[in-house]
C-alpha atoms as a PDB file:
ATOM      1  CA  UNK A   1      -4.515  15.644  20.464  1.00  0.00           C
ATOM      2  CA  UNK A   2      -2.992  14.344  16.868  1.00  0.00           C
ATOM      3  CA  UNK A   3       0.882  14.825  16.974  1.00  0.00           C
ATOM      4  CA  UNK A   4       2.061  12.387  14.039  1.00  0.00           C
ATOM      5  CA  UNK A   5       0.736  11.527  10.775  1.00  0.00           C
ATOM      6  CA  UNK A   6       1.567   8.758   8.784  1.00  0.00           C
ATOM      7  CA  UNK A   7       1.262   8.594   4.863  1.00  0.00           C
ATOM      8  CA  UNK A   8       1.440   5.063   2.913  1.00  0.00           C
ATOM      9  CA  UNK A   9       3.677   5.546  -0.072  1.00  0.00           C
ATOM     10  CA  UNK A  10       2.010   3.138  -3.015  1.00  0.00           C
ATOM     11  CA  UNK A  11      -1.510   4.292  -4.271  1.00  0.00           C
ATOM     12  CA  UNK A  12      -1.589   7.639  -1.985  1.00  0.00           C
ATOM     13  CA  UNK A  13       1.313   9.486  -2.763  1.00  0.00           C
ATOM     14  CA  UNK A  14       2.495   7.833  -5.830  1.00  0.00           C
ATOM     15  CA  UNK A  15       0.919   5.421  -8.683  1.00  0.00           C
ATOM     16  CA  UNK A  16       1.342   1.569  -8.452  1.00  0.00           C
ATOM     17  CA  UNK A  17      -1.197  -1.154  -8.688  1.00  0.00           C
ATOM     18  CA  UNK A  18      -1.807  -0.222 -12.385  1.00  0.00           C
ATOM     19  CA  UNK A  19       1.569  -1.133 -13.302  1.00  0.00           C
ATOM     20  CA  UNK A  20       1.010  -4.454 -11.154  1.00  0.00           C
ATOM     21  CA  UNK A  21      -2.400  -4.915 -13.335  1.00  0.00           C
ATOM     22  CA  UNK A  22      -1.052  -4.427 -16.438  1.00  0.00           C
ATOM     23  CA  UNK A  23       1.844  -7.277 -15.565  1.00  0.00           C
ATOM     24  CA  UNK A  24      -0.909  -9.675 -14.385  1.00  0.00           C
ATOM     25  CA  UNK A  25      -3.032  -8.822 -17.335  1.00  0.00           C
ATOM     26  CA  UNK A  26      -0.160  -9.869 -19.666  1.00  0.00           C
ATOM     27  CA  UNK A  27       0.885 -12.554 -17.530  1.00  0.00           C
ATOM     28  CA  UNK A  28      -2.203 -14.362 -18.163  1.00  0.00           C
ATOM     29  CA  UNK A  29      -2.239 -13.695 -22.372  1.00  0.00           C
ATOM     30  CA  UNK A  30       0.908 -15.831 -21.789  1.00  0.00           C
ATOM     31  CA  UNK A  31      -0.330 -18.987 -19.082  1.00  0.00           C
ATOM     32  CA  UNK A  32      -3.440 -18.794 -21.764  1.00  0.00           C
ATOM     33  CA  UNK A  33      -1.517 -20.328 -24.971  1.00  0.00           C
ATOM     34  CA  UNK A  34      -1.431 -23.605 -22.259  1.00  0.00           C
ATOM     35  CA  UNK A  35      -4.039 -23.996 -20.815  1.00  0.00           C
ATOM     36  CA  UNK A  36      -8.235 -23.153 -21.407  1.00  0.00           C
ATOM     37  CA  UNK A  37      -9.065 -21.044 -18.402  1.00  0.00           C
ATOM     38  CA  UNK A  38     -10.555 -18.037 -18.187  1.00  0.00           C
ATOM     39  CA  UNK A  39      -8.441 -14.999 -17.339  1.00  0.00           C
ATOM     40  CA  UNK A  40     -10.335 -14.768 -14.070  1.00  0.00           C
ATOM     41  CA  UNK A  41      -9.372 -18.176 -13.198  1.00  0.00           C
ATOM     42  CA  UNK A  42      -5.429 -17.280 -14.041  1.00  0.00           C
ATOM     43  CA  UNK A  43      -6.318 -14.763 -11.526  1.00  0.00           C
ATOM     44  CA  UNK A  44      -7.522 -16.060  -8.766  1.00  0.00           C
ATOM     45  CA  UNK A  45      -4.954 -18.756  -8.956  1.00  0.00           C
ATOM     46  CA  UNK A  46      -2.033 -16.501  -9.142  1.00  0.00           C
ATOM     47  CA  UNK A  47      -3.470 -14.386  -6.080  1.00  0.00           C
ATOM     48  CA  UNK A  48      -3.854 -17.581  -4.228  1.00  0.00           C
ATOM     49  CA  UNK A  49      -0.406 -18.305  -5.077  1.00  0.00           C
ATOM     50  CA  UNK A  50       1.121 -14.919  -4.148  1.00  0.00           C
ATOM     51  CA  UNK A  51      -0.434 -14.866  -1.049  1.00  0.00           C
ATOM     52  CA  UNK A  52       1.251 -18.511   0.129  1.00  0.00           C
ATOM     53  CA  UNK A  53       4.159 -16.830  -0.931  1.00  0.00           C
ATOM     54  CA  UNK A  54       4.017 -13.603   1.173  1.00  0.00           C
ATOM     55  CA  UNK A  55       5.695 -15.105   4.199  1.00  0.00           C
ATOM     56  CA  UNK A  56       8.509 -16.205   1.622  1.00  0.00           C
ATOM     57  CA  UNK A  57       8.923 -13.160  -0.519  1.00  0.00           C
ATOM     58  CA  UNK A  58       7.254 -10.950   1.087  1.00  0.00           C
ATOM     59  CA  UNK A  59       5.124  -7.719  -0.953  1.00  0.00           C
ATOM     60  CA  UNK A  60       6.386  -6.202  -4.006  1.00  0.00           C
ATOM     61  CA  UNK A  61       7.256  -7.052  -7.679  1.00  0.00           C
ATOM     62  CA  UNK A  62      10.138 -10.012  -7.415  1.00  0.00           C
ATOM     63  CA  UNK A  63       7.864 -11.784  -5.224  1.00  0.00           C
ATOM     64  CA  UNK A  64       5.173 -11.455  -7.497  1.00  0.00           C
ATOM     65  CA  UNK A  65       7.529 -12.255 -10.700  1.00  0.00           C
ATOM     66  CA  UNK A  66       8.367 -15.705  -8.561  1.00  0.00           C
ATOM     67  CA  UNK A  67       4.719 -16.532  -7.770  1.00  0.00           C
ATOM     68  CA  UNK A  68       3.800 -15.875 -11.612  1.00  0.00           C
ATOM     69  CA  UNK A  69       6.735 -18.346 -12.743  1.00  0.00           C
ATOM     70  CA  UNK A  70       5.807 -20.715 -10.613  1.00  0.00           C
ATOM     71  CA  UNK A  71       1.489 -20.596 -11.155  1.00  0.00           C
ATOM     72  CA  UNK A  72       3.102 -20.984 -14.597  1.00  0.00           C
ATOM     73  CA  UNK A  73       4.788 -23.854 -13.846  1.00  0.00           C
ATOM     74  CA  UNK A  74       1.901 -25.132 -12.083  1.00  0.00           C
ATOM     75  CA  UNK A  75      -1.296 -24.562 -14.357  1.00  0.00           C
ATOM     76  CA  UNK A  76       0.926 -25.719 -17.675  1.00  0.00           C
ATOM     77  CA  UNK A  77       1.516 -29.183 -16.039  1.00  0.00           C
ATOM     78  CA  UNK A  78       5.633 -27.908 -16.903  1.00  0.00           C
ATOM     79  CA  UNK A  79       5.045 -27.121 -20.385  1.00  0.00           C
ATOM     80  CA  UNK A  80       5.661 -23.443 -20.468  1.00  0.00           C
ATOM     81  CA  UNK A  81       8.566 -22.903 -22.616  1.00  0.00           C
ATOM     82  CA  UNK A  82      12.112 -21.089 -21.295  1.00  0.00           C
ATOM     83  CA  UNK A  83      11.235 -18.334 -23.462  1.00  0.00           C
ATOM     84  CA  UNK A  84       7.906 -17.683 -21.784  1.00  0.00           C
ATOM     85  CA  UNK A  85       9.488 -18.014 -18.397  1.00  0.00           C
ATOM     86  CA  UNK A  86      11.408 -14.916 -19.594  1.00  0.00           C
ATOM     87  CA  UNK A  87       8.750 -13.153 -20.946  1.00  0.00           C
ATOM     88  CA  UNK A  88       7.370 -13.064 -17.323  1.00  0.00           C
ATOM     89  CA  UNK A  89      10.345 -12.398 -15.625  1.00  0.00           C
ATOM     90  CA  UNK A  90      10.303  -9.163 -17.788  1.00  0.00           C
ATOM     91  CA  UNK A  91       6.973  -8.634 -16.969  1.00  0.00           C
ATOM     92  CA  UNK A  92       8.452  -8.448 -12.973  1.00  0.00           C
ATOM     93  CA  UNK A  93      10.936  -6.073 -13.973  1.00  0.00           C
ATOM     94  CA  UNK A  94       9.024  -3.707 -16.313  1.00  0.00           C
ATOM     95  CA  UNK A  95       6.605  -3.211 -13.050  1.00  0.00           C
ATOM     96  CA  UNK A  96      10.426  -2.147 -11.076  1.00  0.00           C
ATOM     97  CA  UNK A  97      11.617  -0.217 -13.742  1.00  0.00           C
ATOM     98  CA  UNK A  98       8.516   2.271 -14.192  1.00  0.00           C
ATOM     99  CA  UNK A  99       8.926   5.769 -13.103  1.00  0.00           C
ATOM    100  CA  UNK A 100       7.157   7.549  -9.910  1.00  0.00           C
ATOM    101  CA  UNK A 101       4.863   9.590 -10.537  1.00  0.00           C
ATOM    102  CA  UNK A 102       3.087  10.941  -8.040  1.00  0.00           C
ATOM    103  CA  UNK A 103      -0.883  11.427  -7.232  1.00  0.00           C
ATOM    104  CA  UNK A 104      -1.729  14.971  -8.335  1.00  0.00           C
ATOM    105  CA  UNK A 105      -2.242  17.366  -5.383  1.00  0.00           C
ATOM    106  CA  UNK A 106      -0.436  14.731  -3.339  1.00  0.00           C
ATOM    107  CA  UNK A 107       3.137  17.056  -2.587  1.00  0.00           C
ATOM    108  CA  UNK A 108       0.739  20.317  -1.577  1.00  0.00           C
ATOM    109  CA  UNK A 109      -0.745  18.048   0.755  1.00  0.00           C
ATOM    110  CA  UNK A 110       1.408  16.515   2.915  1.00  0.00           C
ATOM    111  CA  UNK A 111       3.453  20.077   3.015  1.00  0.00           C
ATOM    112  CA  UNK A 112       0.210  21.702   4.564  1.00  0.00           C
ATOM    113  CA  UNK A 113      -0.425  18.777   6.780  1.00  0.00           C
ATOM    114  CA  UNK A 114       3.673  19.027   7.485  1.00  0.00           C
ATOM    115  CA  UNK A 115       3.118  22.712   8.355  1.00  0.00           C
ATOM    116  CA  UNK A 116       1.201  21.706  11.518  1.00  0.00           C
ATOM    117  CA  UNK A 117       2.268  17.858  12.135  1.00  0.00           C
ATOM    118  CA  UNK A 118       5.027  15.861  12.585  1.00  0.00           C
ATOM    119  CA  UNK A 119       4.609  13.752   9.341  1.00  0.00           C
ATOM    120  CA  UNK A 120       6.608  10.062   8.650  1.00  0.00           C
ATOM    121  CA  UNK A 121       5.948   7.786   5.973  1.00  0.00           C
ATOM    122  CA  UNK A 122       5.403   4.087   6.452  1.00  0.00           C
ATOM    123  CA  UNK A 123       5.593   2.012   3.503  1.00  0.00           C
ATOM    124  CA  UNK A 124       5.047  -1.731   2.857  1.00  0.00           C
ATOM    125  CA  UNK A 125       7.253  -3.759   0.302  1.00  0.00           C
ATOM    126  CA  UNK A 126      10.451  -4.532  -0.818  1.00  0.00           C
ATOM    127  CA  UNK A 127      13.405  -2.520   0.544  1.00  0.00           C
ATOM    128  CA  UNK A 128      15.610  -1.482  -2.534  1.00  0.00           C
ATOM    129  CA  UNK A 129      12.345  -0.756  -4.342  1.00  0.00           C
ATOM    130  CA  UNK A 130      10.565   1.097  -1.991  1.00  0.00           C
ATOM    131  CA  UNK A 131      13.932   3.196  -1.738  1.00  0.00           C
ATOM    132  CA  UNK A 132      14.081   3.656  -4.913  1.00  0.00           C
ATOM    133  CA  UNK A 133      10.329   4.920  -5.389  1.00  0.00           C
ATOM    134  CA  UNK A 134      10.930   7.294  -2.072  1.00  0.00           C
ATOM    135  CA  UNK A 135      14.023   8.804  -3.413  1.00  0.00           C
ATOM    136  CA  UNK A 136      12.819   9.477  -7.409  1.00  0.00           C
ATOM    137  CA  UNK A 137       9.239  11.070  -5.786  1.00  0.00           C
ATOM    138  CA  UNK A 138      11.087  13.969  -4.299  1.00  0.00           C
ATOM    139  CA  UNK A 139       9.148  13.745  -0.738  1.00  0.00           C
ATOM    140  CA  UNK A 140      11.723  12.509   1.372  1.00  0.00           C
ATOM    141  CA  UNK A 141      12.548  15.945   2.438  1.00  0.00           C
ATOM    142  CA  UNK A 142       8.920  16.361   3.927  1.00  0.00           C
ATOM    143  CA  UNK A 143       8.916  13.725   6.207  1.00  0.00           C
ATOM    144  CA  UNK A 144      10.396  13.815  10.106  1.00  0.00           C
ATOM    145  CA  UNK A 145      11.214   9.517   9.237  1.00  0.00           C
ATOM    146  CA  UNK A 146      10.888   7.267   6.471  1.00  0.00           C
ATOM    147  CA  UNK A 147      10.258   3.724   7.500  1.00  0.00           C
ATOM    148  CA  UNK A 148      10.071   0.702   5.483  1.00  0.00           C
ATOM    149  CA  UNK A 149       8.294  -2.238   6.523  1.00  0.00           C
ATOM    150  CA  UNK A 150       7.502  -5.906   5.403  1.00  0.00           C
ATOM    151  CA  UNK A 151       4.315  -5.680   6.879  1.00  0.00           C
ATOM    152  CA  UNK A 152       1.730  -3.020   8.302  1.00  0.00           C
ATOM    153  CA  UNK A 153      -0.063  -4.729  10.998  1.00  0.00           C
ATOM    154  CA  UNK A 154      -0.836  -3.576  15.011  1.00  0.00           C
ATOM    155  CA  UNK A 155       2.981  -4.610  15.961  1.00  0.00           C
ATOM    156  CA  UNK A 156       4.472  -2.451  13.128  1.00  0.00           C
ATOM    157  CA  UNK A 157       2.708   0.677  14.315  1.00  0.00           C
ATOM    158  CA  UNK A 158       2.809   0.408  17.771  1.00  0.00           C
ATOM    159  CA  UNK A 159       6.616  -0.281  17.242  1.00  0.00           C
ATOM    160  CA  UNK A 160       6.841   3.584  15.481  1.00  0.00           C
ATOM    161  CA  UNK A 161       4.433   4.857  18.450  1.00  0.00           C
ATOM    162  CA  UNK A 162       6.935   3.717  20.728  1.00  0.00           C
ATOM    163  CA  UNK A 163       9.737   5.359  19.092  1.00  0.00           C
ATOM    164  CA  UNK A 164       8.040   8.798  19.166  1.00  0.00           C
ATOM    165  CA  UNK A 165       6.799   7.962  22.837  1.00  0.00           C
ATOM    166  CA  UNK A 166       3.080   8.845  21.463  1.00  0.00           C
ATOM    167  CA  UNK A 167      -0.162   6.769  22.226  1.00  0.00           C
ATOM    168  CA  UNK A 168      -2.541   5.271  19.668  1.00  0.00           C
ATOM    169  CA  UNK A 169      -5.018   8.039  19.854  1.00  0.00           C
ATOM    170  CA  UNK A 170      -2.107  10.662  18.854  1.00  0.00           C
ATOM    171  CA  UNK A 171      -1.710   9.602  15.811  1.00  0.00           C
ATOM    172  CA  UNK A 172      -3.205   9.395  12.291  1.00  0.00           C
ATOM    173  CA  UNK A 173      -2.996   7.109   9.083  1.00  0.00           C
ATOM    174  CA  UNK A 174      -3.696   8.463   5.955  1.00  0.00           C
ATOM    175  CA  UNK A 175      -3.543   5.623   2.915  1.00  0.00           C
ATOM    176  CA  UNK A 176      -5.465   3.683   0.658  1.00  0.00           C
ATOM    177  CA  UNK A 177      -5.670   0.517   2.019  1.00  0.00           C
ATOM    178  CA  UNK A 178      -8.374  -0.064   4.783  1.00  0.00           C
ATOM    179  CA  UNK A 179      -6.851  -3.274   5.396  1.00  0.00           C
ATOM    180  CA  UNK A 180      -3.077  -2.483   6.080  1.00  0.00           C
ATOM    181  CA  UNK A 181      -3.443   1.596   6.826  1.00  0.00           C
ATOM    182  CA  UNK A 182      -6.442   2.326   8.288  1.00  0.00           C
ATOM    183  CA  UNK A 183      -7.948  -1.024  10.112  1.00  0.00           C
ATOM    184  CA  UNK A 184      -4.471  -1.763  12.367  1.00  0.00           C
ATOM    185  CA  UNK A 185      -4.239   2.024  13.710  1.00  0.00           C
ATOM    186  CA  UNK A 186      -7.945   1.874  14.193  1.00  0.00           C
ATOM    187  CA  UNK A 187      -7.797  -0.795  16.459  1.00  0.00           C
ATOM    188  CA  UNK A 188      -4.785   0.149  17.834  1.00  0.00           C
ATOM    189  CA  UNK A 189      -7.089   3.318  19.457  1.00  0.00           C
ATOM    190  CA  UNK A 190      -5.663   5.857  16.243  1.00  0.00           C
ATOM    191  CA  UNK A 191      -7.426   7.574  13.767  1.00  0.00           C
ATOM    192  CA  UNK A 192      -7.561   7.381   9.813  1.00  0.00           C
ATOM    193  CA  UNK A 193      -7.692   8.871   6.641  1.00  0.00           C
ATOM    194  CA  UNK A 194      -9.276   6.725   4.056  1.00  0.00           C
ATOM    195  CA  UNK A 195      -7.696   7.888   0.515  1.00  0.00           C
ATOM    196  CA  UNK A 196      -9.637   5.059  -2.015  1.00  0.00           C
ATOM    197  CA  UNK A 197      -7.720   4.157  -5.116  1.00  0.00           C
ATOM    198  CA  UNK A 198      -9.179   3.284  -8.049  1.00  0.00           C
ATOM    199  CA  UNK A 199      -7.855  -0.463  -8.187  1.00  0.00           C
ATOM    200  CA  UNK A 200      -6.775  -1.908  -5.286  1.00  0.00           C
ATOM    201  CA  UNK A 201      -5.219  -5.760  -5.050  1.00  0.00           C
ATOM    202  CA  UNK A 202      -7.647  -8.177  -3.622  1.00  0.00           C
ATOM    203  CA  UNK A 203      -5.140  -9.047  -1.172  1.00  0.00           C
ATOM    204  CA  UNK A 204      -5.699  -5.548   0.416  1.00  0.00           C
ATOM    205  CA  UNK A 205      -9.664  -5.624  -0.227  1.00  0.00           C
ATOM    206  CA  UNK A 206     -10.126  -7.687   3.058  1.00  0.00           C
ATOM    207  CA  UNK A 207     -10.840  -6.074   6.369  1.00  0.00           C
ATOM    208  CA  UNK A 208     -13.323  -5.423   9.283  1.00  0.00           C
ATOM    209  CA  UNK A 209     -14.119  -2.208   9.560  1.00  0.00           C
ATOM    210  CA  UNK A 210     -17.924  -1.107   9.580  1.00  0.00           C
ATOM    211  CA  UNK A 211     -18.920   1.668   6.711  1.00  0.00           C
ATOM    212  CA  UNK A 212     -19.712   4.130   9.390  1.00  0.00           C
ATOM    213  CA  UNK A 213     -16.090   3.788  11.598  1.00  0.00           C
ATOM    214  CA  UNK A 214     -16.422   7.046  13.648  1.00  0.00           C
ATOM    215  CA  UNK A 215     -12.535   6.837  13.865  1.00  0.00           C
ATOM    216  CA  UNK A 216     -12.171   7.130   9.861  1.00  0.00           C
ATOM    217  CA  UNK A 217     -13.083   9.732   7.483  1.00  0.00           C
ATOM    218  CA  UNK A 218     -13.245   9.503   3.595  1.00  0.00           C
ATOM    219  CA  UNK A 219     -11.746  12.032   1.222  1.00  0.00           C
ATOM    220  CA  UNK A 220     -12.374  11.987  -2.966  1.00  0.00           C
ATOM    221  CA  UNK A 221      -8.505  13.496  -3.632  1.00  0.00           C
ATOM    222  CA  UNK A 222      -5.544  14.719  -1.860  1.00  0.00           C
ATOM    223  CA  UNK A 223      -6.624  18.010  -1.859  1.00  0.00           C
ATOM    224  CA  UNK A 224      -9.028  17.040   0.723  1.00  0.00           C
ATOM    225  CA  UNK A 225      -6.596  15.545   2.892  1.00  0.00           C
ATOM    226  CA  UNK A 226      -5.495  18.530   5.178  1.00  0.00           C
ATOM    227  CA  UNK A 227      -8.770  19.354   6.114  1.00  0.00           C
ATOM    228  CA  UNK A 228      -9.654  15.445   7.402  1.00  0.00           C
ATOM    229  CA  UNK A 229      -6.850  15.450   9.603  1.00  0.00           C
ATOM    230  CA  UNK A 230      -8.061  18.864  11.140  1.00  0.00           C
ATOM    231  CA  UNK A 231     -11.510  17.542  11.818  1.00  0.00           C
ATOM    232  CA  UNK A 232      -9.402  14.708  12.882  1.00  0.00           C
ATOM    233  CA  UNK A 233      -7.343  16.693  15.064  1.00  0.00           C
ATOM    234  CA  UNK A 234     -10.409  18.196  16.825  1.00  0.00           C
ATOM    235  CA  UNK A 235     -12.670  14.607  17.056  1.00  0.00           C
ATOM    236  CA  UNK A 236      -9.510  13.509  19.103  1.00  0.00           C
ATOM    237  CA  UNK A 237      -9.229  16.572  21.091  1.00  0.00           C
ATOM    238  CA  UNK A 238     -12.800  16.270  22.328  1.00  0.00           C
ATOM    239  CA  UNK A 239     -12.308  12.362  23.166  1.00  0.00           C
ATOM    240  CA  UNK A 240      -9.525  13.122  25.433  1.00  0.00           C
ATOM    241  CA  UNK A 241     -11.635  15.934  26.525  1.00  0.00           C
ATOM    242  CA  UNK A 242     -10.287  18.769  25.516  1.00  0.00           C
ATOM    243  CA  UNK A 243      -6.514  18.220  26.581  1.00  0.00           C
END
């Protein structure tokens, strides 16, 4: 049966990509005084960019300030003047320097899923400001373990598994990204709670998991969380037969 559930932190218990679409959506008003490319071209080539950078920088919003400065750099031929070079570093620390605020319904929810689970949070990103977002949401108190990771893949949650002596099919994901929350557990042998966000990076859009995954279920809100992982809790009951 389910014993632990994990929550993601950014886009399922508190707001994030917006702030990281509103920087890119700036960043390119400011790359397009340079050059004569579309805004979906800016984008594409800053994502490409950022993601060659991940295994440098890893996720969160300095890496992203870098990778900007440097597709700057790049798609200006070096003509991008100091001043703009500090307009986008701003734009890297305005997306640091917003407040949490959470999902609404989100706190109810992972107290009523608390009341009958061990609960931990795994979050992906960078350290200080993923401590920073924990400690200003007010939900570190609700959670048996707080861990923060440079990457979600099979390795990272088989790691916590270990640590709480569970198996795969013990434990539960909820989060919005199918790609780094639901599709590792899933193929670990876990279970999942899809939570969809209303913009997602197109980093995270990538994955291989079927529409009909018997080993995921869909909710609209957080409200609707506590009752997935109870249907949860009794699909994995009856695939371990009962026990």
């Amino acid at each position: 049966m389910l014993q632990l559930i994990g929550f993601d932190g950014d886009d399922t218990l508190w707001h994030s990509e917006g702030y990281y679409r509103e920087a890119n959506d700036a960043f390119a008003a400011i790359v397009g005084r340079y050059v004569d490319l579309g805004d979906r071209r800016v984008h594409d080539t800053m994502l490409a960019t950022e993601q060659r950078n991940l295994q440098l920088f890893g996720y969160g919003a300095k890496g992203m300030a870098l990778s900007m400065v440097e597709t700057a750099i790049a798609l200006s031929d070096s003509r991008i003047s100091a001043a703009d070079i500090h307009r986008i570093v701003e734009l890297g620390k305005s997306v640091l320097q917003h407040p949490v605020e959470l999902l609404p319904g989100i706190r109810e929810a992972v107290e009523a899923v608390a009341a009958h689970h061990d609960v931990v949070l795994i979050t992906k990103g960078d350290l200080f400001h993923q401590e920073k977002k924990v400690a200003q949401s007010g939900l570190a108190d609700l959670f048996r373990r707080i861990e923060i990771v440079s990457e979600k893949n099979a390795a990272t949650y088989r790691r916590v598994l270990g640590e709480f002596a569970l198996q795969p099919a013990q434990f539960a994901m909820v989060g919005n990204s199918l790609r780094s929350d639901i599709e590792p557990v899933v193929r670990l042998g876990g279970w999942g709670v899809h939570l969809p966000y209303h913009v997602t990076w197109a980093h995270e859009l990538e994955n291989g998991l079927g529409d009909d995954e018997p080993r995921v279920l869909t909710v609209d809100a957080p409200a609707a969380i506590p009752a997935a992982v109870e249907r949860l809790r009794t699909l994995a009951a009856a695939a371990q037969g009962g026990h």
